[in-house]
C-alpha atoms as a PDB file:
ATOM      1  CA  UNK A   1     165.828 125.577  88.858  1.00  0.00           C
ATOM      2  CA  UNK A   2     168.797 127.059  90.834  1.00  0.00           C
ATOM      3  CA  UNK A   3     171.467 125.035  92.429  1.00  0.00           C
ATOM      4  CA  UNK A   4     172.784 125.434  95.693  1.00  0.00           C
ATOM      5  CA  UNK A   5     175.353 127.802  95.751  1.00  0.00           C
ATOM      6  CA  UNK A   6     178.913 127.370  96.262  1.00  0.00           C
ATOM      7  CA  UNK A   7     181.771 129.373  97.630  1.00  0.00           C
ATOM      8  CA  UNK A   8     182.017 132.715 100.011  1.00  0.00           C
ATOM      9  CA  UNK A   9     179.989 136.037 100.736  1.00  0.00           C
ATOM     10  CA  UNK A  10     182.315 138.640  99.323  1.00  0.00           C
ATOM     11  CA  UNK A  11     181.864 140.853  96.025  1.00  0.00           C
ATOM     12  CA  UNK A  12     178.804 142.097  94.270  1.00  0.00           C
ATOM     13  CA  UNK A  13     176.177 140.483  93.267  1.00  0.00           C
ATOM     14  CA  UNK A  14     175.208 139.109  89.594  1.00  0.00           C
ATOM     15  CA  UNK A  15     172.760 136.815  87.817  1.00  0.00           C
ATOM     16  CA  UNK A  16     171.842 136.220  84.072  1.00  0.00           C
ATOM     17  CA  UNK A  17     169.321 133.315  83.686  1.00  0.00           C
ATOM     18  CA  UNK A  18     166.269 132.339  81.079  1.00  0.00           C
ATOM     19  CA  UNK A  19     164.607 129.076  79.840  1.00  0.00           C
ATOM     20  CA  UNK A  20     165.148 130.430  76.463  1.00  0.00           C
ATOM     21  CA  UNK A  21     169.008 130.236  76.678  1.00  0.00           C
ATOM     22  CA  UNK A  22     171.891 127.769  77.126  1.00  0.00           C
ATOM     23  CA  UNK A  23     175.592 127.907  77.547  1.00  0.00           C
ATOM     24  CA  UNK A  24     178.033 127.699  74.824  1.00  0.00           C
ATOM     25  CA  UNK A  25     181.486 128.753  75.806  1.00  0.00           C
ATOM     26  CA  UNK A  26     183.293 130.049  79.043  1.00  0.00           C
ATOM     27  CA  UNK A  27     186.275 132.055  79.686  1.00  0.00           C
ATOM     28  CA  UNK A  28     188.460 134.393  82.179  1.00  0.00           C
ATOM     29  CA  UNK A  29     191.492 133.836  84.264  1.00  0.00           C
ATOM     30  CA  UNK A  30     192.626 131.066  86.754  1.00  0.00           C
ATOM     31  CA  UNK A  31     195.272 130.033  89.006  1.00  0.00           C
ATOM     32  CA  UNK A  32     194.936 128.712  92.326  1.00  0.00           C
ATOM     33  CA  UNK A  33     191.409 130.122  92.012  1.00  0.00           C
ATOM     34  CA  UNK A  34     188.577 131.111  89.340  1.00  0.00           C
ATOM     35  CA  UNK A  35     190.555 134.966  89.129  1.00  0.00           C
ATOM     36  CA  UNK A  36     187.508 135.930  86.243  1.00  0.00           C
ATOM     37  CA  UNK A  37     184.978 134.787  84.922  1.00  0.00           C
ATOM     38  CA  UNK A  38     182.325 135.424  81.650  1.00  0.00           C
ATOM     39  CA  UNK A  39     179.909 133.499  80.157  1.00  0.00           C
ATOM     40  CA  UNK A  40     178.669 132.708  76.547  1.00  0.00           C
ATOM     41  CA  UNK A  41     174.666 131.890  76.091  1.00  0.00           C
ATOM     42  CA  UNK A  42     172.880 131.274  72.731  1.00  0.00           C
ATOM     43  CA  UNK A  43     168.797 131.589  72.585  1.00  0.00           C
ATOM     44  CA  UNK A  44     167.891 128.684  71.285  1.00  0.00           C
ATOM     45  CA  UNK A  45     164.633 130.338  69.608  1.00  0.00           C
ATOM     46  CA  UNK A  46     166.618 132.617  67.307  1.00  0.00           C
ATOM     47  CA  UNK A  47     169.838 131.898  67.317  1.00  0.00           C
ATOM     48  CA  UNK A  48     170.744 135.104  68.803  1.00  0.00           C
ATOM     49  CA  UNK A  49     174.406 135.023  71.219  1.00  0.00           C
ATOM     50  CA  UNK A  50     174.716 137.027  74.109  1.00  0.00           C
ATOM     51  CA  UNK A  51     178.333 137.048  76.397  1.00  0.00           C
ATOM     52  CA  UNK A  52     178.088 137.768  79.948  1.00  0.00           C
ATOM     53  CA  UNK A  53     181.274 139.763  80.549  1.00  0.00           C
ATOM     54  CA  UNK A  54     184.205 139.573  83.000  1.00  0.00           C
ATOM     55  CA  UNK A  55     183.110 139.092  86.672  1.00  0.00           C
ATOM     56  CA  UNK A  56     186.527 139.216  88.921  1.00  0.00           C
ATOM     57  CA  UNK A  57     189.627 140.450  89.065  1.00  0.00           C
ATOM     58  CA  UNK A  58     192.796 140.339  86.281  1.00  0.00           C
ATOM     59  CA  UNK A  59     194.897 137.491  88.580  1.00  0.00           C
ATOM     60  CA  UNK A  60     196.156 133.858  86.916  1.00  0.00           C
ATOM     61  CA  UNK A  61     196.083 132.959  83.067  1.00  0.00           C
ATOM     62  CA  UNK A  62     194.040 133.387  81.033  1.00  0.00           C
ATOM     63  CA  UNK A  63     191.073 130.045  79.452  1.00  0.00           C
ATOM     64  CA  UNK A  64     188.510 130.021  76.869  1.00  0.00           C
ATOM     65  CA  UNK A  65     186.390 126.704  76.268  1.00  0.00           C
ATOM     66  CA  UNK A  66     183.895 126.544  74.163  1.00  0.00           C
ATOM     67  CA  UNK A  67     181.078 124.057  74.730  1.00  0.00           C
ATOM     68  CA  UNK A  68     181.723 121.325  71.327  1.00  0.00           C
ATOM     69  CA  UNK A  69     178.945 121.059  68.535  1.00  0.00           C
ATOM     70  CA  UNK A  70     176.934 118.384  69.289  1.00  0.00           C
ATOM     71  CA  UNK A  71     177.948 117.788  73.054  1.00  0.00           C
ATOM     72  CA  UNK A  72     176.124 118.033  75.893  1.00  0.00           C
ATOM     73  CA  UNK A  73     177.000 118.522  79.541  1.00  0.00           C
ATOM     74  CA  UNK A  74     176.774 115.549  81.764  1.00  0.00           C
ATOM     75  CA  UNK A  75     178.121 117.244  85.299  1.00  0.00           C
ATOM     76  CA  UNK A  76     179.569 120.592  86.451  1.00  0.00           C
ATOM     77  CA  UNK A  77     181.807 119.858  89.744  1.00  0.00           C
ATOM     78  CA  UNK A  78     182.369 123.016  91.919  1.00  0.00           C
ATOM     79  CA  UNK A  79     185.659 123.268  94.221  1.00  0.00           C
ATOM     80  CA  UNK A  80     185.484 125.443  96.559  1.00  0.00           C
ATOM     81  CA  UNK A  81     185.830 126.673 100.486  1.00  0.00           C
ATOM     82  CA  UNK A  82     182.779 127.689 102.105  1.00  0.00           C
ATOM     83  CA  UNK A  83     183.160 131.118 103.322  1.00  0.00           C
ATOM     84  CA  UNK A  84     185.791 131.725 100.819  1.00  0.00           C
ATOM     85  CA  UNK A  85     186.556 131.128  97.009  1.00  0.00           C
ATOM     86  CA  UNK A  86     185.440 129.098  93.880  1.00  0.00           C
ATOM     87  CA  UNK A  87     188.704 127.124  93.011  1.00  0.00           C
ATOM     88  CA  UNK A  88     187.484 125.500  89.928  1.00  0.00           C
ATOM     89  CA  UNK A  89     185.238 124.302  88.261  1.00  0.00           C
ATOM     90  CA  UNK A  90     184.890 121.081  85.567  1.00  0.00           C
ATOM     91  CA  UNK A  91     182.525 120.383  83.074  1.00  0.00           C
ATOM     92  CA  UNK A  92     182.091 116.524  81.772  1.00  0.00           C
ATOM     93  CA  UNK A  93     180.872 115.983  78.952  1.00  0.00           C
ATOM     94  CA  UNK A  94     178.491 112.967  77.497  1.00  0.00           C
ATOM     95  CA  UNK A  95     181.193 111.755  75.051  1.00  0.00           C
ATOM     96  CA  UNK A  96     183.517 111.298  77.620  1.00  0.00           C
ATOM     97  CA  UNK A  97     185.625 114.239  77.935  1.00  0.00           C
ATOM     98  CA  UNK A  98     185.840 116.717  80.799  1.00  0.00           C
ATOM     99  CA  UNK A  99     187.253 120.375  81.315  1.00  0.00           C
ATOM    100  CA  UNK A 100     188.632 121.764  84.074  1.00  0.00           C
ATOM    101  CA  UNK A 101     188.971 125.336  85.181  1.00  0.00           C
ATOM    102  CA  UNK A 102     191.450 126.540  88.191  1.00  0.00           C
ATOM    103  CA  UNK A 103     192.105 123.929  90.746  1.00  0.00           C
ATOM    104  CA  UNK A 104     190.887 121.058  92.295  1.00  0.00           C
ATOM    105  CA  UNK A 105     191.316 122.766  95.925  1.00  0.00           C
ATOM    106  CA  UNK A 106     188.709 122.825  98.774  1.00  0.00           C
ATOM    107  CA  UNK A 107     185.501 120.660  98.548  1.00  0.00           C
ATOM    108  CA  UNK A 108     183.982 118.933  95.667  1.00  0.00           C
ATOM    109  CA  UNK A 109     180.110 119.726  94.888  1.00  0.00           C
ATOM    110  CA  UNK A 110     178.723 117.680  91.568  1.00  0.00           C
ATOM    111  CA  UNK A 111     175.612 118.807  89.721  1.00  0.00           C
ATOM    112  CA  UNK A 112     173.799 116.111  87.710  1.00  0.00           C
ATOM    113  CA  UNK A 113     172.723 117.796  84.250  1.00  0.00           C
ATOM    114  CA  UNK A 114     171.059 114.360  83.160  1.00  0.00           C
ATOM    115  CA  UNK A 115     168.176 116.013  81.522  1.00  0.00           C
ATOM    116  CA  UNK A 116     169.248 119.177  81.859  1.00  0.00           C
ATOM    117  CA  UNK A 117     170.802 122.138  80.786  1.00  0.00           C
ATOM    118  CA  UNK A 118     172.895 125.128  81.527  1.00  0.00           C
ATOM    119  CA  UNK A 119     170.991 127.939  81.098  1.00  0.00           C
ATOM    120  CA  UNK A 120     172.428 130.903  83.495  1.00  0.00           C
ATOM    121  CA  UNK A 121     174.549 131.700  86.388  1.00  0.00           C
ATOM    122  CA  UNK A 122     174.673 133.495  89.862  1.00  0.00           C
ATOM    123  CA  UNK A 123     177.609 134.903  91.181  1.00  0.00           C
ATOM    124  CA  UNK A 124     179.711 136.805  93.370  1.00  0.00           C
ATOM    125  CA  UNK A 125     182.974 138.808  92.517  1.00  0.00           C
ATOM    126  CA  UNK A 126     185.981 140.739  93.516  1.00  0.00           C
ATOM    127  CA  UNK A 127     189.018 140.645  92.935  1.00  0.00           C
ATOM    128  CA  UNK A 128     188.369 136.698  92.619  1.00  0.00           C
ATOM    129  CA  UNK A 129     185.340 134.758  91.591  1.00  0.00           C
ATOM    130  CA  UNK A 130     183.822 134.554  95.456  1.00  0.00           C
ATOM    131  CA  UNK A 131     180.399 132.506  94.948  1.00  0.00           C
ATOM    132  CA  UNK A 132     178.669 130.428  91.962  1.00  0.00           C
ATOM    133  CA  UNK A 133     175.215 128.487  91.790  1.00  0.00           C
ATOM    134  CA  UNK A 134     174.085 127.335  88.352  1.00  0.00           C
ATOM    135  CA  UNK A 135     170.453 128.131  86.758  1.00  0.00           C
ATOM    136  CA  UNK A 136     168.748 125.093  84.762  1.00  0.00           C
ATOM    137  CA  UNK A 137     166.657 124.165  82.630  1.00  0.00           C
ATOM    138  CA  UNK A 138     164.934 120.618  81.493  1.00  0.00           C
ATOM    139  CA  UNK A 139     165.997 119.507  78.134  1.00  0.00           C
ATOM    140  CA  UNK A 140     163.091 119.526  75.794  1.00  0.00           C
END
């Protein structure tokens, strides 16, 4: 199931989504917005890993967080400005923790992932990270 989507109309179009695959790590570049972004998936079948490369521009610093052993995600919160950027974005975790990517500009969106699981993305990109929604999957 897709969630709604977040952010502007700009940039080209991507998606990478399957019920055989969930998240594992994310990384790119952020400052006052998500600059880049690419995503890490594992098939849970075979083990196999498969990275989703850079979407966006080369702006802000650079992040890399990997999803711990063991942990699952709880919530994804989405800042952004309709019409315009994705800001950041924050994964919580069930033990507790939470990471955050970019800033906590614009409006806040929450996805529940209480029986669920990341398993692919849509997006649009420039020079910045324009639009996100979130594919998932039921956690078997």
């Amino acid at each position: 199931m897709w969630t709604d989507t977040f952010g502007g109309f700009g940039g080209e179009f991507t998606e990478f989504y399957s019920n055989d695959w969930y998240f594992t790590r994310v990384r790119g570049r952020s400052g006052d917005w998500i600059d880049q972004i690419s995503f890490d998936f594992e098939n849970k079948c075979n083990g196999e890993l498969e990275t989703i490369y850079e979407y966006g521009g080369e702006g802000g610093e650079p992040f890399d967080w990997s999803l711990p052993e063991g942990e699952k995600i709880t919530k994804i919160s989405v800042w952004a400005v309709q019409n315009q950027f994705v800001h950041g974005i924050e994964f919580s975790l069930e033990g507790g923790d939470a990471t955050m990517i970019g800033k906590q500009t614009g409006q806040r969106f929450e996805i529940d992932l209480t029986g669920k699981q990341l398993s692919g993305f849509r997006l649009r990109s420039g020079a910045y990270v324009d639009q996100i929604s979130f594919y998932l999957t039921l956690v078997k």
